[in-house]
PDB file of N, CA and C in Angstrom:
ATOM      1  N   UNK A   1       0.853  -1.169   0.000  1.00  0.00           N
ATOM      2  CA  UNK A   1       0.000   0.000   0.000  1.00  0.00           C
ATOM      3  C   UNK A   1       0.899   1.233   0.000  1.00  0.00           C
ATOM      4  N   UNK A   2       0.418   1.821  -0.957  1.00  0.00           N
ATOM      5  CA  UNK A   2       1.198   3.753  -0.835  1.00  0.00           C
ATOM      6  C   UNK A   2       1.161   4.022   0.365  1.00  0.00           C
ATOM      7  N   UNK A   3       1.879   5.136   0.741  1.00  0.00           N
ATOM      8  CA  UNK A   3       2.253   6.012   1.486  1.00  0.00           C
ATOM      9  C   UNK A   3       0.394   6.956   1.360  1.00  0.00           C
ATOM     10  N   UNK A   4       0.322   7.532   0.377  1.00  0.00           N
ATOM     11  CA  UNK A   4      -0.750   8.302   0.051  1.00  0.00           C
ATOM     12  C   UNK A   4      -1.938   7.352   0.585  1.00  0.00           C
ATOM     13  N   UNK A   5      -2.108   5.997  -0.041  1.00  0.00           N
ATOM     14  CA  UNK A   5      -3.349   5.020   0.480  1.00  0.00           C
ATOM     15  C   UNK A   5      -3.338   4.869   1.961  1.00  0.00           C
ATOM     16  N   UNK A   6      -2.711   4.784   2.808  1.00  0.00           N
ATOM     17  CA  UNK A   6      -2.211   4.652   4.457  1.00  0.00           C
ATOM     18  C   UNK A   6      -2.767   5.573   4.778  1.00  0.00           C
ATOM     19  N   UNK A   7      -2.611   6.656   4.709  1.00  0.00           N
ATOM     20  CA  UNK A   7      -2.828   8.314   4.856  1.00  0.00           C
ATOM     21  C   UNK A   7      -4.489   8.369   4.776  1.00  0.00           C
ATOM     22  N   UNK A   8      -4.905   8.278   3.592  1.00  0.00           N
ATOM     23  CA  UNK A   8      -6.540   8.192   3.174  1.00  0.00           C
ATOM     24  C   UNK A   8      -6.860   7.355   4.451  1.00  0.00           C
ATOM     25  N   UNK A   9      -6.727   5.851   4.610  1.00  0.00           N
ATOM     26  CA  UNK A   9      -7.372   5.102   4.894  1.00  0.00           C
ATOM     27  C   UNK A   9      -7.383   5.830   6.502  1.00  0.00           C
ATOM     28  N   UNK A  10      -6.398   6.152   6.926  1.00  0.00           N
ATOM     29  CA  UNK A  10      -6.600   6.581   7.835  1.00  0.00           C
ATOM     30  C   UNK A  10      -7.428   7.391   8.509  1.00  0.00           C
ATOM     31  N   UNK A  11      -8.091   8.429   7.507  1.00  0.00           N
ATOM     32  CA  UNK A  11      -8.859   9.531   7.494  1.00  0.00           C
ATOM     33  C   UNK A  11     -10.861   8.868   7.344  1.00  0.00           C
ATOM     34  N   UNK A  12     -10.728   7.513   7.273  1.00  0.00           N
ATOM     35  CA  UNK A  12     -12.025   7.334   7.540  1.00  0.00           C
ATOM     36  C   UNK A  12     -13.009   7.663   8.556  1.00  0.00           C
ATOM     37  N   UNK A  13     -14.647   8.135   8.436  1.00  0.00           N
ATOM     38  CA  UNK A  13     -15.112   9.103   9.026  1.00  0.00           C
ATOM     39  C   UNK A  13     -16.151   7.896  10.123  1.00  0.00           C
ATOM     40  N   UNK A  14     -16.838   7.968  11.221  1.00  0.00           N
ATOM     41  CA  UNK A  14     -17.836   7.098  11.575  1.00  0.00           C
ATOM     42  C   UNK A  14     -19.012   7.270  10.962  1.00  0.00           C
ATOM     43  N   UNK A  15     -19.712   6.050  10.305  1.00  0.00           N
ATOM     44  CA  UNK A  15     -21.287   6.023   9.838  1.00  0.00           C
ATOM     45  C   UNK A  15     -22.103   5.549  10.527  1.00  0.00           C
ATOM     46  N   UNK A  16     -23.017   6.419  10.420  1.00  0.00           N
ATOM     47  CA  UNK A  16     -24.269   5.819  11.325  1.00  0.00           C
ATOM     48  C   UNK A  16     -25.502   5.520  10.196  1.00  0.00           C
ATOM     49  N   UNK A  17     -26.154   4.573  11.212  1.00  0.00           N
ATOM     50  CA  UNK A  17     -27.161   4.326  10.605  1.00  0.00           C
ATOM     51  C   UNK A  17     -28.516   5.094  10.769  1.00  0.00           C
ATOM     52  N   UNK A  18     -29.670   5.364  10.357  1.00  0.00           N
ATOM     53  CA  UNK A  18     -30.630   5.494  10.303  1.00  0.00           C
ATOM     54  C   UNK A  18     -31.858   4.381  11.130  1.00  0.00           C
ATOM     55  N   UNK A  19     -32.460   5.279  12.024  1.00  0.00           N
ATOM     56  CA  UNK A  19     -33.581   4.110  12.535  1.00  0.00           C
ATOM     57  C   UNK A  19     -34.619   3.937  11.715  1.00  0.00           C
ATOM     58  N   UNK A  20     -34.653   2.693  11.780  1.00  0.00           N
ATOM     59  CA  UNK A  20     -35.766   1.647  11.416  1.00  0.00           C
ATOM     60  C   UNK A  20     -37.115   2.597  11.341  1.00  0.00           C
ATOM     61  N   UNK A  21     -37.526   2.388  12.195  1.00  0.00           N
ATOM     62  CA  UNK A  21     -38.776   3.230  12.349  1.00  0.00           C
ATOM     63  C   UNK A  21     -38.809   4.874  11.560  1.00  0.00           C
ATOM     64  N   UNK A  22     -37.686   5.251  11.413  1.00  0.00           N
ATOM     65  CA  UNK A  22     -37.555   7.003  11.075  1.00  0.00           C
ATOM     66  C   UNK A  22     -37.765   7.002   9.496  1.00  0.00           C
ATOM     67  N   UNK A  23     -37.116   5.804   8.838  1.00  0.00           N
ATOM     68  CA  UNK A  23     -37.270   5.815   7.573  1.00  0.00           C
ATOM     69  C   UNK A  23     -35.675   6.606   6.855  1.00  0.00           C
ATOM     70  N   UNK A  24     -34.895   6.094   5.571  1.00  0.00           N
ATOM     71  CA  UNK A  24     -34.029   6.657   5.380  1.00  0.00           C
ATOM     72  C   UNK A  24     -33.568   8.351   5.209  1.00  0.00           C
ATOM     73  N   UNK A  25     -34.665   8.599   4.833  1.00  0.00           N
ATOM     74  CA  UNK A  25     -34.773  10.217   4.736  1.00  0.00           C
ATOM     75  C   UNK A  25     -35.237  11.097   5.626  1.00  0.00           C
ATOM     76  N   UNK A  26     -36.335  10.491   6.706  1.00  0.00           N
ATOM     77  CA  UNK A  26     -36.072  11.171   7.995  1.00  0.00           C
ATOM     78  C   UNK A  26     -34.819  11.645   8.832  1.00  0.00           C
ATOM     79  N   UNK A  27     -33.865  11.185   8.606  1.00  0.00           N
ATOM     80  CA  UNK A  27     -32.830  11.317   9.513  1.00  0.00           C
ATOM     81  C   UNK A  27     -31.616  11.661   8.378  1.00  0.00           C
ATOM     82  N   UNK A  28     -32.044  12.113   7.969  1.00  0.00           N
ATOM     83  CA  UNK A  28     -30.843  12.623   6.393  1.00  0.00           C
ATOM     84  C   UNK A  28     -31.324  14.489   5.970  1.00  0.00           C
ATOM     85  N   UNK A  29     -30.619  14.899   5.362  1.00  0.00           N
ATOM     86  CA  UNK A  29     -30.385  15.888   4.973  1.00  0.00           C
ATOM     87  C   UNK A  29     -31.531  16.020   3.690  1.00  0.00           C
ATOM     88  N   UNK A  30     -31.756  14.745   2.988  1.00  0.00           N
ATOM     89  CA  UNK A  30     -32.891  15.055   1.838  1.00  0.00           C
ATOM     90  C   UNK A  30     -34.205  15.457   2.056  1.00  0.00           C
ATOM     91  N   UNK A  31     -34.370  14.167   3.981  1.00  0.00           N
ATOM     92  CA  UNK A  31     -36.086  14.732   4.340  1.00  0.00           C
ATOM     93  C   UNK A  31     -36.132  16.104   5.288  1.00  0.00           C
ATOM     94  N   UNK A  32     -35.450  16.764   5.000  1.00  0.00           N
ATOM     95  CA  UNK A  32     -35.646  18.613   5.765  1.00  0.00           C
ATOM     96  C   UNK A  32     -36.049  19.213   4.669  1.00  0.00           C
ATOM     97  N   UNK A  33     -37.022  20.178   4.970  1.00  0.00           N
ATOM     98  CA  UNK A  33     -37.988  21.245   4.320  1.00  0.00           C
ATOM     99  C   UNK A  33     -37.092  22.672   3.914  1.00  0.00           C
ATOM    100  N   UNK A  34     -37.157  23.486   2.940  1.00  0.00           N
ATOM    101  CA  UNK A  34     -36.581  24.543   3.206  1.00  0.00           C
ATOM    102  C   UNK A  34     -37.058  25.532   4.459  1.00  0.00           C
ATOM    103  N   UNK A  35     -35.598  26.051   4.686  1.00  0.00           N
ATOM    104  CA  UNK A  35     -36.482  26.823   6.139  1.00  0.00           C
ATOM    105  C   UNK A  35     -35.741  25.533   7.335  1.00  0.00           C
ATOM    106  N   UNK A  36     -35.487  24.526   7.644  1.00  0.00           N
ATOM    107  CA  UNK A  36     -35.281  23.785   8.842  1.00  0.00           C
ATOM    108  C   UNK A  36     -34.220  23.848   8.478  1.00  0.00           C
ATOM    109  N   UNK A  37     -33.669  23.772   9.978  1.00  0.00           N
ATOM    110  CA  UNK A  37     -32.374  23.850  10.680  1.00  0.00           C
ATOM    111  C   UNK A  37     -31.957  22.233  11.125  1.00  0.00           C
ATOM    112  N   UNK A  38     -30.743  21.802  10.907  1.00  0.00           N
ATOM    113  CA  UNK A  38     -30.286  20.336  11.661  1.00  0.00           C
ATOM    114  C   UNK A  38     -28.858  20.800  12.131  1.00  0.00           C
ATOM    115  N   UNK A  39     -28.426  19.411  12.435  1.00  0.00           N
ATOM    116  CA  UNK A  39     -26.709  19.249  12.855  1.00  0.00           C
ATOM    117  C   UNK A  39     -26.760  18.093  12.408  1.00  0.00           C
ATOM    118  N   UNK A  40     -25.694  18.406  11.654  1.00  0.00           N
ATOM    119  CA  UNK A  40     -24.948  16.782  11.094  1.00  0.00           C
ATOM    120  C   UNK A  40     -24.439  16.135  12.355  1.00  0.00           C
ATOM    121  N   UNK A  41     -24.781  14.563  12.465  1.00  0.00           N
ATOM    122  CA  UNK A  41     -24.518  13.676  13.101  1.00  0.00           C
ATOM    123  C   UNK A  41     -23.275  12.711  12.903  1.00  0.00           C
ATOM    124  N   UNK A  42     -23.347  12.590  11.317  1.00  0.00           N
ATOM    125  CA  UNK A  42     -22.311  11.522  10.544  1.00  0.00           C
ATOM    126  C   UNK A  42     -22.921  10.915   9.357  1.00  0.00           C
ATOM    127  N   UNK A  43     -22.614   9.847   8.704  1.00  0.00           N
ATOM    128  CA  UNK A  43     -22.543   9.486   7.201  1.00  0.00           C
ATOM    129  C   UNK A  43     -23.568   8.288   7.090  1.00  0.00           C
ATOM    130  N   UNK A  44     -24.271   7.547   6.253  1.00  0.00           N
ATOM    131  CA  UNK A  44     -24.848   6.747   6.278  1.00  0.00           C
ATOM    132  C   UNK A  44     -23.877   5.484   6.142  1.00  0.00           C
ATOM    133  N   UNK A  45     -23.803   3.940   6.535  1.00  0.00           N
ATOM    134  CA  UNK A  45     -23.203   3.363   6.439  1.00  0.00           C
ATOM    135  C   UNK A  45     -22.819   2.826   5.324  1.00  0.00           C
ATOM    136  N   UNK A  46     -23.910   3.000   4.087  1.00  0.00           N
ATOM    137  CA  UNK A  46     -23.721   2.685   2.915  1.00  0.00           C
ATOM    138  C   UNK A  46     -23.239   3.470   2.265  1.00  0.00           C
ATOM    139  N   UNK A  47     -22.199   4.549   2.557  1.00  0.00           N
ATOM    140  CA  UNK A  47     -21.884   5.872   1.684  1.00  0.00           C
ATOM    141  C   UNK A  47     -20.353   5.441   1.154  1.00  0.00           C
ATOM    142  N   UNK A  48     -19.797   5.245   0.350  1.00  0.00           N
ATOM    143  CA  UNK A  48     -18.603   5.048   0.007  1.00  0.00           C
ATOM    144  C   UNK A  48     -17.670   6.014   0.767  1.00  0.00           C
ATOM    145  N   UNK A  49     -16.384   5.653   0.935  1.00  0.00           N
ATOM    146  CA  UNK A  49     -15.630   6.552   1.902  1.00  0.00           C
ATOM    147  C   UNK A  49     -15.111   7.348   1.115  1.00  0.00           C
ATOM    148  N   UNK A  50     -14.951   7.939  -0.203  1.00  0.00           N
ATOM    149  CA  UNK A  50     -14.548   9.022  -0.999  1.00  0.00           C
ATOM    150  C   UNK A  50     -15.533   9.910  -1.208  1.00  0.00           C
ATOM    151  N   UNK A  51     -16.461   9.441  -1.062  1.00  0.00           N
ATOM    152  CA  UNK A  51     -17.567  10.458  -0.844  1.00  0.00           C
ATOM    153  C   UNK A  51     -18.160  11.147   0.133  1.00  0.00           C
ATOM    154  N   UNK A  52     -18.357  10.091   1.540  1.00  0.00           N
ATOM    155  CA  UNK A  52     -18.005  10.922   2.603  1.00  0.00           C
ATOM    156  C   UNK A  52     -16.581  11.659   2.626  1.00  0.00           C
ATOM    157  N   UNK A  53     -15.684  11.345   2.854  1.00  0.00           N
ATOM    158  CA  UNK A  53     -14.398  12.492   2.897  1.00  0.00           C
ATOM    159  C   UNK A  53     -14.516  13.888   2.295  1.00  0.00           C
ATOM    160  N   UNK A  54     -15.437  13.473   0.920  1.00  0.00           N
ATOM    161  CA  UNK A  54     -15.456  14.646   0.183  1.00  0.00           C
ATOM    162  C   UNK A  54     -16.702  15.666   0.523  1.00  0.00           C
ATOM    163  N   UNK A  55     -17.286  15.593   1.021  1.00  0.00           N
ATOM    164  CA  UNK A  55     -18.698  15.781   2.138  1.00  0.00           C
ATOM    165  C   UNK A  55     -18.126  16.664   3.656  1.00  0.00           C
ATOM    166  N   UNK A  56     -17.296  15.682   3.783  1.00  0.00           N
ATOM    167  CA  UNK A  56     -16.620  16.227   5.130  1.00  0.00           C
ATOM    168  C   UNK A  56     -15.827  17.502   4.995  1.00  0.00           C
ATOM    169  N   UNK A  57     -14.974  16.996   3.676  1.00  0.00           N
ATOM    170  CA  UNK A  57     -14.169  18.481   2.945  1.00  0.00           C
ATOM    171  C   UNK A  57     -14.951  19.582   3.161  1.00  0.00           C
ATOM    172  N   UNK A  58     -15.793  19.588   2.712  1.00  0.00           N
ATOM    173  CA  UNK A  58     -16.886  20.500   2.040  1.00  0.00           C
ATOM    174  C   UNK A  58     -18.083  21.575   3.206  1.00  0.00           C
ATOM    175  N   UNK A  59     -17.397  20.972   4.827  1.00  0.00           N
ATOM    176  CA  UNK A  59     -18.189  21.090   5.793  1.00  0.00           C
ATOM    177  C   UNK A  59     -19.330  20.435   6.390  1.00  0.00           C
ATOM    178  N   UNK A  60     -19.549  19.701   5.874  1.00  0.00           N
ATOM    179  CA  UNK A  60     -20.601  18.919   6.291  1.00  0.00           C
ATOM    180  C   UNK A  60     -20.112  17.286   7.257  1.00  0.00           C
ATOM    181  N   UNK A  61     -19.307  18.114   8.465  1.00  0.00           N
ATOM    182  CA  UNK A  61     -18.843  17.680   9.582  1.00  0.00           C
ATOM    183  C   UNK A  61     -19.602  17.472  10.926  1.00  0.00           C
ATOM    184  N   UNK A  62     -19.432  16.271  11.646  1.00  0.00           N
ATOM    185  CA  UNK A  62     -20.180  16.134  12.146  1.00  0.00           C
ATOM    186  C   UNK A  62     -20.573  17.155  13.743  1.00  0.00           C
ATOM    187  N   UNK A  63     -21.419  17.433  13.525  1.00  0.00           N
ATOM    188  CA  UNK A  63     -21.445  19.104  14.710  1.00  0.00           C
ATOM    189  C   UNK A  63     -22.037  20.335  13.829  1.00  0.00           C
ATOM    190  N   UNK A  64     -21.857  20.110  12.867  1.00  0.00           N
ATOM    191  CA  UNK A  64     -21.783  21.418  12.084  1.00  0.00           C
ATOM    192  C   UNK A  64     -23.469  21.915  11.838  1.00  0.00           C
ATOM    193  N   UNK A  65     -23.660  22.992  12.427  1.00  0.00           N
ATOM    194  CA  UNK A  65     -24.832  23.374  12.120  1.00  0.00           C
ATOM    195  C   UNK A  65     -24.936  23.475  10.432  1.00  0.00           C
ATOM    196  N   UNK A  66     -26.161  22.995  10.148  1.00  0.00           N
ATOM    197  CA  UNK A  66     -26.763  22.920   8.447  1.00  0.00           C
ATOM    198  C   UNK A  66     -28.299  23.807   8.145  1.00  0.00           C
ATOM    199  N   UNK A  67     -28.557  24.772   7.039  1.00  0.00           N
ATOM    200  CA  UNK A  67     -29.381  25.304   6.940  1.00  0.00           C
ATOM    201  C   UNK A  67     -29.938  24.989   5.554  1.00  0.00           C
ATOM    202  N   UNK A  68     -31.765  24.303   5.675  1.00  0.00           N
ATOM    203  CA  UNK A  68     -32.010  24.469   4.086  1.00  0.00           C
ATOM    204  C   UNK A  68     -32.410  25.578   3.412  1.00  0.00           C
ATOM    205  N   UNK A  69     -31.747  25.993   2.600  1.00  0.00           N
ATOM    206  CA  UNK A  69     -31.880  27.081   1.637  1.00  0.00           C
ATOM    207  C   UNK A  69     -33.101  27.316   0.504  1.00  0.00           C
ATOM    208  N   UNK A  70     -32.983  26.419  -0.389  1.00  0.00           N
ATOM    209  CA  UNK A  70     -33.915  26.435  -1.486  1.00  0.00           C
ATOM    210  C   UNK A  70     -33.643  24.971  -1.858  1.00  0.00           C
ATOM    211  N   UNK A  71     -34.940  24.683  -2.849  1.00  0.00           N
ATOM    212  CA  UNK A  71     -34.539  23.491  -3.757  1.00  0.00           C
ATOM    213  C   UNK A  71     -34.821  23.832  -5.002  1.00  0.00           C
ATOM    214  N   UNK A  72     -34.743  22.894  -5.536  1.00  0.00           N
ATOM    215  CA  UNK A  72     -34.657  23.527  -7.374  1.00  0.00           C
ATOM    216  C   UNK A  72     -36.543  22.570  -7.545  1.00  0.00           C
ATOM    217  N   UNK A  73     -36.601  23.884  -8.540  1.00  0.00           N
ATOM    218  CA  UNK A  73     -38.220  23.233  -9.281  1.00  0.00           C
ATOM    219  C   UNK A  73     -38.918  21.913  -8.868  1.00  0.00           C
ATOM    220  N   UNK A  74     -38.173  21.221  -9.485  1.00  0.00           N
ATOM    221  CA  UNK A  74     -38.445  19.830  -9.871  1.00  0.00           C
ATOM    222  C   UNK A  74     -38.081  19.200  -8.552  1.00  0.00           C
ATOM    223  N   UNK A  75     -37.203  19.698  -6.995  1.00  0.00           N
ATOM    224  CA  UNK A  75     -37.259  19.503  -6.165  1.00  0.00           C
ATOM    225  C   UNK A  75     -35.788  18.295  -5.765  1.00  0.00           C
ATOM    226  N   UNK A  76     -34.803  18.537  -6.801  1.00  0.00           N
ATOM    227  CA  UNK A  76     -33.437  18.173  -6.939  1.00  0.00           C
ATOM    228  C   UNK A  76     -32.585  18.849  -7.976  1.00  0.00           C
ATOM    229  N   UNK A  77     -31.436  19.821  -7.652  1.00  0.00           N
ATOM    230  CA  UNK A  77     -30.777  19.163  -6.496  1.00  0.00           C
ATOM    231  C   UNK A  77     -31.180  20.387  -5.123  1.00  0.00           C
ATOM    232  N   UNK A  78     -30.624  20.576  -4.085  1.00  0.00           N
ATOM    233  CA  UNK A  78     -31.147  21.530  -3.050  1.00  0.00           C
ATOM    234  C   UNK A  78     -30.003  22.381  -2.548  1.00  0.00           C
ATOM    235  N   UNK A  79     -30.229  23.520  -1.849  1.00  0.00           N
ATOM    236  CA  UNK A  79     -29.234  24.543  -1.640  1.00  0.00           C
ATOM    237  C   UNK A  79     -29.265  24.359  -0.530  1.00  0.00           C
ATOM    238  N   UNK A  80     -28.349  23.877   0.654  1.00  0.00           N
ATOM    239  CA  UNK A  80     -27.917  24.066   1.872  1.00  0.00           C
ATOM    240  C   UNK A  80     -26.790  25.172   2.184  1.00  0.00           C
ATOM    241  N   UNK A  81     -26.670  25.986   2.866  1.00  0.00           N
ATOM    242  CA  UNK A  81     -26.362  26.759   3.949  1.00  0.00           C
ATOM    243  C   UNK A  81     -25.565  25.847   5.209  1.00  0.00           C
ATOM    244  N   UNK A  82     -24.030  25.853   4.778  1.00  0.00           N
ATOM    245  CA  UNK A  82     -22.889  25.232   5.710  1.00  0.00           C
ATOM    246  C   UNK A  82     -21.763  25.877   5.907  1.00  0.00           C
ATOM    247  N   UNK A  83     -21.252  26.037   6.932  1.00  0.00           N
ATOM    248  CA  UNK A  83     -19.466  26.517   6.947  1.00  0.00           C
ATOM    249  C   UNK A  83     -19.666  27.739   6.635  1.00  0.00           C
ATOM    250  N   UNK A  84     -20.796  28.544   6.221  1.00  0.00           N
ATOM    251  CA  UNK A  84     -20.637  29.604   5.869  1.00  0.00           C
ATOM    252  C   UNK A  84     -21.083  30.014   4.595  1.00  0.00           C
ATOM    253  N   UNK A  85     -21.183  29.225   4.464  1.00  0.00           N
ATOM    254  CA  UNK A  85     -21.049  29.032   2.511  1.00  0.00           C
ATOM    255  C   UNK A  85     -22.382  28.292   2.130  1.00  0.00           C
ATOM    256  N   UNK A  86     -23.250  28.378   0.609  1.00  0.00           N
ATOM    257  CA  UNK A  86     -24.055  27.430   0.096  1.00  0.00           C
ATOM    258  C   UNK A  86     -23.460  26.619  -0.520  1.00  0.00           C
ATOM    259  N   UNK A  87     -24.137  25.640  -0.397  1.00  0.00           N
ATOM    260  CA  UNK A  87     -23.523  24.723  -1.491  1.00  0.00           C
ATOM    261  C   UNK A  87     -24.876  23.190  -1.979  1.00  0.00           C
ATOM    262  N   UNK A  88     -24.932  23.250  -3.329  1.00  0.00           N
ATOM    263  CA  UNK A  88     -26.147  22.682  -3.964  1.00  0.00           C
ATOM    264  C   UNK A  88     -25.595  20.772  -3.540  1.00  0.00           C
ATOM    265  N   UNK A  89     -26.500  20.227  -3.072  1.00  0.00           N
ATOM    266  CA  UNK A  89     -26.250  18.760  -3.537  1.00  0.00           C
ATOM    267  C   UNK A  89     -27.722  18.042  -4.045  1.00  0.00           C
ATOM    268  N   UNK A  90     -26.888  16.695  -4.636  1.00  0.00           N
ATOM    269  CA  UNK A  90     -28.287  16.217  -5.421  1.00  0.00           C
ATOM    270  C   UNK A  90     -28.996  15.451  -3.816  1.00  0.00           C
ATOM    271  N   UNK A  91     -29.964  14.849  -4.759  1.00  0.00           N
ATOM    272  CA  UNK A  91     -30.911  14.250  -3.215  1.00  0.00           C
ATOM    273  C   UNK A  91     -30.357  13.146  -2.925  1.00  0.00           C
ATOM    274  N   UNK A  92     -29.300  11.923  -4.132  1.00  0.00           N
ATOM    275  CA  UNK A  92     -28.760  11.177  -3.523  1.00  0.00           C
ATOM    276  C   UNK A  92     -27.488  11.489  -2.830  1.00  0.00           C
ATOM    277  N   UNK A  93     -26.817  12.339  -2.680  1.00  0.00           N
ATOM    278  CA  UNK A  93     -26.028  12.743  -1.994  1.00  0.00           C
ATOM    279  C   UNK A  93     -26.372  13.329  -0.457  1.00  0.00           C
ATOM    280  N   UNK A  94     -27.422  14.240  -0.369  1.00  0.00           N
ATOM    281  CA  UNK A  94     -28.470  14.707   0.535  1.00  0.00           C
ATOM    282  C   UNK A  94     -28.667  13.174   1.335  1.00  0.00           C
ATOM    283  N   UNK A  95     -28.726  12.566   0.946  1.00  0.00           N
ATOM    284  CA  UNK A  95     -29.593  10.809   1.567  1.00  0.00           C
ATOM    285  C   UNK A  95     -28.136  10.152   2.538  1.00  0.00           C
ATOM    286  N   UNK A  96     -26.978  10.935   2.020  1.00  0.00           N
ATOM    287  CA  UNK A  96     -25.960  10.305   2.563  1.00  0.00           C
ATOM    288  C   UNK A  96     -25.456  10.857   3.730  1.00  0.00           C
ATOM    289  N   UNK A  97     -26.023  12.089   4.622  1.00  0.00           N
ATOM    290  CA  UNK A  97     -25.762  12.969   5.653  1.00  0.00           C
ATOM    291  C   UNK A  97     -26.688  12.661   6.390  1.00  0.00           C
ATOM    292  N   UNK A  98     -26.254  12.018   7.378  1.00  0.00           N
ATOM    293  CA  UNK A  98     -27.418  12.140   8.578  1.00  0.00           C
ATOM    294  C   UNK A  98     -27.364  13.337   9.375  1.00  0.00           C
ATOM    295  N   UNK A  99     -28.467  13.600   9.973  1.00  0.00           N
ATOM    296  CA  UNK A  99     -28.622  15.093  11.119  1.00  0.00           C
ATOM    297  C   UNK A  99     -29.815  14.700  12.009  1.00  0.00           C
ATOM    298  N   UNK A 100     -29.608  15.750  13.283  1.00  0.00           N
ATOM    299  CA  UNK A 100     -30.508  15.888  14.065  1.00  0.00           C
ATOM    300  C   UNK A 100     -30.892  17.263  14.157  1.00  0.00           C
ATOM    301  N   UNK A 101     -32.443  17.056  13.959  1.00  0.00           N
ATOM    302  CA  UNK A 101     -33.089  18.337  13.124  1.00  0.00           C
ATOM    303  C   UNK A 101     -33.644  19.225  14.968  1.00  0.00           C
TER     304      UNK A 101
END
């Protein structure tokens, strides 16, 4: 293994799961309304780890207060309010952030 691969692997984030009862999008970033407020919790367990990392990059850390902004027409992709900054994701990406709203 690289030097660089060691490094990555190291940087893996904790995933949580979603309850049973809540349903996958209850407890994710896709089922918030514009207008609601959450905190990211952590990643879904099924999220590939380059994609969380790149999520995490991006602020969407776990603690981090999250604001929904707008969504687009058709109701993908959506504008969240993080770090300071907006930033659009699609809804399957949205599905991969858990929060507590």
């Amino acid at each position: 293994m690289s030097l660089v691969a060691e490094i990555l692997a190291g940087r893996q984030l904790p995933a949580v799961e979603a309850t049973a009862e809540a349903g996958a999008d209850a407890a994710s970033l896709a089922g918030l309304r514009v207008g609601d407020e959450a905190v990211v919790t952590g990643f879904a367990a099924a999220a590939p780890a380059a994609t969380t990392r790149r999520l995490h990059d991006l602020g969407f850390a776990p603690g981090a207060p999250v604001d929904v902004v707008r969504k687009a027409p058709l109701g993908d992709p959506v504008v969240f309010r993080v770090a300071g900054y907006e930033i659009a994701l699609r809804r399957e990406q949205a599905k991969l952030i858990r929060v507590d709203a």
